[in-house]
Each structure stands twice: as structure tokens, then as C-alpha cells.
C-alpha atoms as a PDB file:
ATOM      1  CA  UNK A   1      48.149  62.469 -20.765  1.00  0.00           C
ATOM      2  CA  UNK A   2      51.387  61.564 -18.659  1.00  0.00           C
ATOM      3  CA  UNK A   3      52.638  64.285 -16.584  1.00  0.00           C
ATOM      4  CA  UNK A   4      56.519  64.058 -15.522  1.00  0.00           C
ATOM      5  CA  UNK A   5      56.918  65.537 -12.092  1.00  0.00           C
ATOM      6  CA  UNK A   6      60.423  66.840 -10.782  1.00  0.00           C
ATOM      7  CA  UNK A   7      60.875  67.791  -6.730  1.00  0.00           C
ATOM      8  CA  UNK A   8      63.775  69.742  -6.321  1.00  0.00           C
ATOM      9  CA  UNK A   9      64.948  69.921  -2.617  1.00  0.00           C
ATOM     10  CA  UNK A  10      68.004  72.769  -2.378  1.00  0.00           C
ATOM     11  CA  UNK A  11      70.515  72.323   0.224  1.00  0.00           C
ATOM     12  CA  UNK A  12      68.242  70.125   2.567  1.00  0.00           C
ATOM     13  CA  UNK A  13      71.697  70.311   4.878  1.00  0.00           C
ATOM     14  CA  UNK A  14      71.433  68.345   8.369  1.00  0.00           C
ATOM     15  CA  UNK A  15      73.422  71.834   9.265  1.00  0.00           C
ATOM     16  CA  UNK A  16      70.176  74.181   8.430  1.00  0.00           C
ATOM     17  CA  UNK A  17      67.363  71.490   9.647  1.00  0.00           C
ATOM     18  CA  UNK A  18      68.671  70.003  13.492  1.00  0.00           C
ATOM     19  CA  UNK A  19      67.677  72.631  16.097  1.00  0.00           C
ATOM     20  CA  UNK A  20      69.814  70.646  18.170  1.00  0.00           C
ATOM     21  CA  UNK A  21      73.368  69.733  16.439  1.00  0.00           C
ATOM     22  CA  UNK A  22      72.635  71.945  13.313  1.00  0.00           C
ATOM     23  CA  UNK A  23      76.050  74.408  14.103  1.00  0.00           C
ATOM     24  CA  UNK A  24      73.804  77.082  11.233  1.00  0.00           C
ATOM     25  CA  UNK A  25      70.449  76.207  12.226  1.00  0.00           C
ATOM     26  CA  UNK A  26      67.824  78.136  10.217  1.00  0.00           C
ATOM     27  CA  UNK A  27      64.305  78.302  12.442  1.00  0.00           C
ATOM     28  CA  UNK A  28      61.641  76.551  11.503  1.00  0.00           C
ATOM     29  CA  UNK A  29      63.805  74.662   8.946  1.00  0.00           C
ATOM     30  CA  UNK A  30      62.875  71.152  11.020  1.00  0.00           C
ATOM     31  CA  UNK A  31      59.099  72.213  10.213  1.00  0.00           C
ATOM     32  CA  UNK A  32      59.898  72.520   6.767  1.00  0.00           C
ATOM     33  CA  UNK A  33      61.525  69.238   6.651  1.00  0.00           C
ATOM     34  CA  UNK A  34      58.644  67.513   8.297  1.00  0.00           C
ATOM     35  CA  UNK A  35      56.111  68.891   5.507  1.00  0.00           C
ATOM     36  CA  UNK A  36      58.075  67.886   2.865  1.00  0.00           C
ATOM     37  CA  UNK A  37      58.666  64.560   4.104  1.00  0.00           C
ATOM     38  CA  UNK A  38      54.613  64.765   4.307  1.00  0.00           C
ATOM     39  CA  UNK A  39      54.530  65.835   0.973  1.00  0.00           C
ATOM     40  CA  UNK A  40      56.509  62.972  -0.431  1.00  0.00           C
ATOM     41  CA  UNK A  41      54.611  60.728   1.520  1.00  0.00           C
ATOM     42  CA  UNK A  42      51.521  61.653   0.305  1.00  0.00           C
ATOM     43  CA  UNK A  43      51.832  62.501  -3.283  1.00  0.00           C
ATOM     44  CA  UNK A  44      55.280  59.932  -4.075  1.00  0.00           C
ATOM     45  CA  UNK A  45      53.364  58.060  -6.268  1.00  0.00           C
ATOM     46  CA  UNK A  46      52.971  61.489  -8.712  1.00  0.00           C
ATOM     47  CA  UNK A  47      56.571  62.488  -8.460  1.00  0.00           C
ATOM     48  CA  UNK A  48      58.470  60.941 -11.380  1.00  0.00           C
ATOM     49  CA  UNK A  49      62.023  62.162  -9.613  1.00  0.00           C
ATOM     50  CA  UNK A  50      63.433  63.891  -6.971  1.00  0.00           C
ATOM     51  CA  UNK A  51      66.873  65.733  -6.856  1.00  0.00           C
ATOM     52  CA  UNK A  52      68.329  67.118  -3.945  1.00  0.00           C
ATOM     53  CA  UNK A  53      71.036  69.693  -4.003  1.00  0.00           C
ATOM     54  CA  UNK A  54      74.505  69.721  -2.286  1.00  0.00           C
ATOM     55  CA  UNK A  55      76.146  73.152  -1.720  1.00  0.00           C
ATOM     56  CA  UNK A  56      79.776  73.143  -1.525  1.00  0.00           C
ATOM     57  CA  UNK A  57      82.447  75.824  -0.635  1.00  0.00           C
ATOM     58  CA  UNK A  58      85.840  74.363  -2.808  1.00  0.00           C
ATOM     59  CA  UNK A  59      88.426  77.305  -2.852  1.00  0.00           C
ATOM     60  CA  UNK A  60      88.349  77.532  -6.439  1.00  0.00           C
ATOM     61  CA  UNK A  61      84.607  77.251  -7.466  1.00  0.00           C
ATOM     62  CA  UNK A  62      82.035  78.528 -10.574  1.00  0.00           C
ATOM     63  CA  UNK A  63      80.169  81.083  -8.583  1.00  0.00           C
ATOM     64  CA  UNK A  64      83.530  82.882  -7.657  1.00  0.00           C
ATOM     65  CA  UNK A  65      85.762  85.175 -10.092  1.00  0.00           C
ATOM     66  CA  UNK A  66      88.817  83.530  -9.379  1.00  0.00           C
ATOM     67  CA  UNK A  67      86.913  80.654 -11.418  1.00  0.00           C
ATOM     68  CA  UNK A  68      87.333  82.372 -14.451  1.00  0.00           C
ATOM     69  CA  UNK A  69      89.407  85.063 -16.646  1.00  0.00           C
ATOM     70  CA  UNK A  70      88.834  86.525 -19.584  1.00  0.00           C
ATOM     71  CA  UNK A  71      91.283  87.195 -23.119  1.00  0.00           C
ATOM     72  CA  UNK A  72      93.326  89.190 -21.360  1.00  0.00           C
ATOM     73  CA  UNK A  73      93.317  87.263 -18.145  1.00  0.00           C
ATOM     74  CA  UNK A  74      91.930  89.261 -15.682  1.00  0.00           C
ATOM     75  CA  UNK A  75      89.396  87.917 -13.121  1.00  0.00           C
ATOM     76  CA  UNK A  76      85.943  89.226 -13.751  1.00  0.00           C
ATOM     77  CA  UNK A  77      84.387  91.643 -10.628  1.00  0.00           C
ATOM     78  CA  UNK A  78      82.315  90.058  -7.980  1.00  0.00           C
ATOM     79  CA  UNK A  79      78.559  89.731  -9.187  1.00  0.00           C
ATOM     80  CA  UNK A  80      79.855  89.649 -13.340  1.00  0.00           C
ATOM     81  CA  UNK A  81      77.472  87.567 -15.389  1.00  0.00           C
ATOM     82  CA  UNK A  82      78.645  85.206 -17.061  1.00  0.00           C
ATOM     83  CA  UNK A  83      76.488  83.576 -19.979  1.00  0.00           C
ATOM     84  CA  UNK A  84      76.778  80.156 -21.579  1.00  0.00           C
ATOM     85  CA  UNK A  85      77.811  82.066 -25.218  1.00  0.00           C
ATOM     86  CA  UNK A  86      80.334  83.764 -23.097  1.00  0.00           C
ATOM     87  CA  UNK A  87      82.450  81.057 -22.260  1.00  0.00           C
ATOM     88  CA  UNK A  88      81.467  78.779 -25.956  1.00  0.00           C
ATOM     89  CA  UNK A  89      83.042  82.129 -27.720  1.00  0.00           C
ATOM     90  CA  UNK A  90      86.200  81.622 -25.124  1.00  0.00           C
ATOM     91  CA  UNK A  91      85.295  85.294 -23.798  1.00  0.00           C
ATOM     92  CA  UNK A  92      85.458  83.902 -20.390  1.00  0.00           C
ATOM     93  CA  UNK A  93      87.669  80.158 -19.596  1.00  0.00           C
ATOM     94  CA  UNK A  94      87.898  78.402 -16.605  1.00  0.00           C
ATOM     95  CA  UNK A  95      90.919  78.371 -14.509  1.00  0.00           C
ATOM     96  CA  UNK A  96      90.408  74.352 -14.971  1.00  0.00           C
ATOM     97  CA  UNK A  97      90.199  74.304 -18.642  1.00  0.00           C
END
């Protein structure tokens, strides 16, 4: 039987990790980087793909109401969920759309 392994690193940002230029340095971070480098290092040949995530902060982004409006097009309140049928029944659109 073939197993298909996926590592997914989240925001592995030089930022959070340096204890020494890192301007948002998160303690122990650098440890954490260091075992997972030891991780991939010792079990690479198991992983079938790794994806690393990139935060950004654009002015207009998904995870902020300005994002999106509804039918009558007012901006949903912080913290709304918004599902996938939501916005394929148009009861939420982009601003980009």
C-alpha cells in the first residue's frame, strides 16, 4: 500500500524564527525550526510533498470584510462566516469580482 504524505509548514517567517534580526520574534520558534529541519532530514524520503505557507497583509484581502459585500452591498461584520455556497449562490461577491 502507497501512502502519500503532505508536510505543511505555516508561516515558517525568518520574522518569527531569528532571535537575533527576527523584528516579531516568537521564543523558541528557532527550536522549532531546528526539529523540523530534523524531521525532514530524517523521514524526507516518506514525505511525498511539502508546502509552506506565506502570510500576507494586502489592504484589501479574503480574511477581511471589506473583501466582500453582500446583495445589498454592505460589508459583512468582523468574524462573519462566509461559506463556499455563499459566495457560488452570489450571497456574498468579492470586491475583485
Amino acid at each position: 500500500m502507497t501512502k502519500n504524505v503532505q508536510l505543511l509548514i505555516i508561516d515558517p517567517q525568518n520574522d518569527f524564527c531569528d532571535p537575533e534580526r527576527g523584528s516579531l520574534f516568537v521564543k523558541g520558534a528557532d527550536e522549532d525550526m531546528r526539529r523540523l529541519a530534523g524531521f525532514i532530514r530524517e523521514n524526507g524520503k516518506l514525505i511525498n510533498d511539502i508546502y509552506v505557507t506565506l502570510d500576507s497583509h494586502h489592504l484589501i484581502h479574503v480574511a477581511h470584510p471589506i473583501y466582500w459585500r453582500n446583495k445589498e452591498g454592505i460589508h459583512p461584520p468582523p468574524l462573519t462566516p462566509i461559506s463556499a455556497n455563499e459566495v457560488v449562490e452570489f450571497n456574498w461577491k468579492t470586491e475583485i469580482r
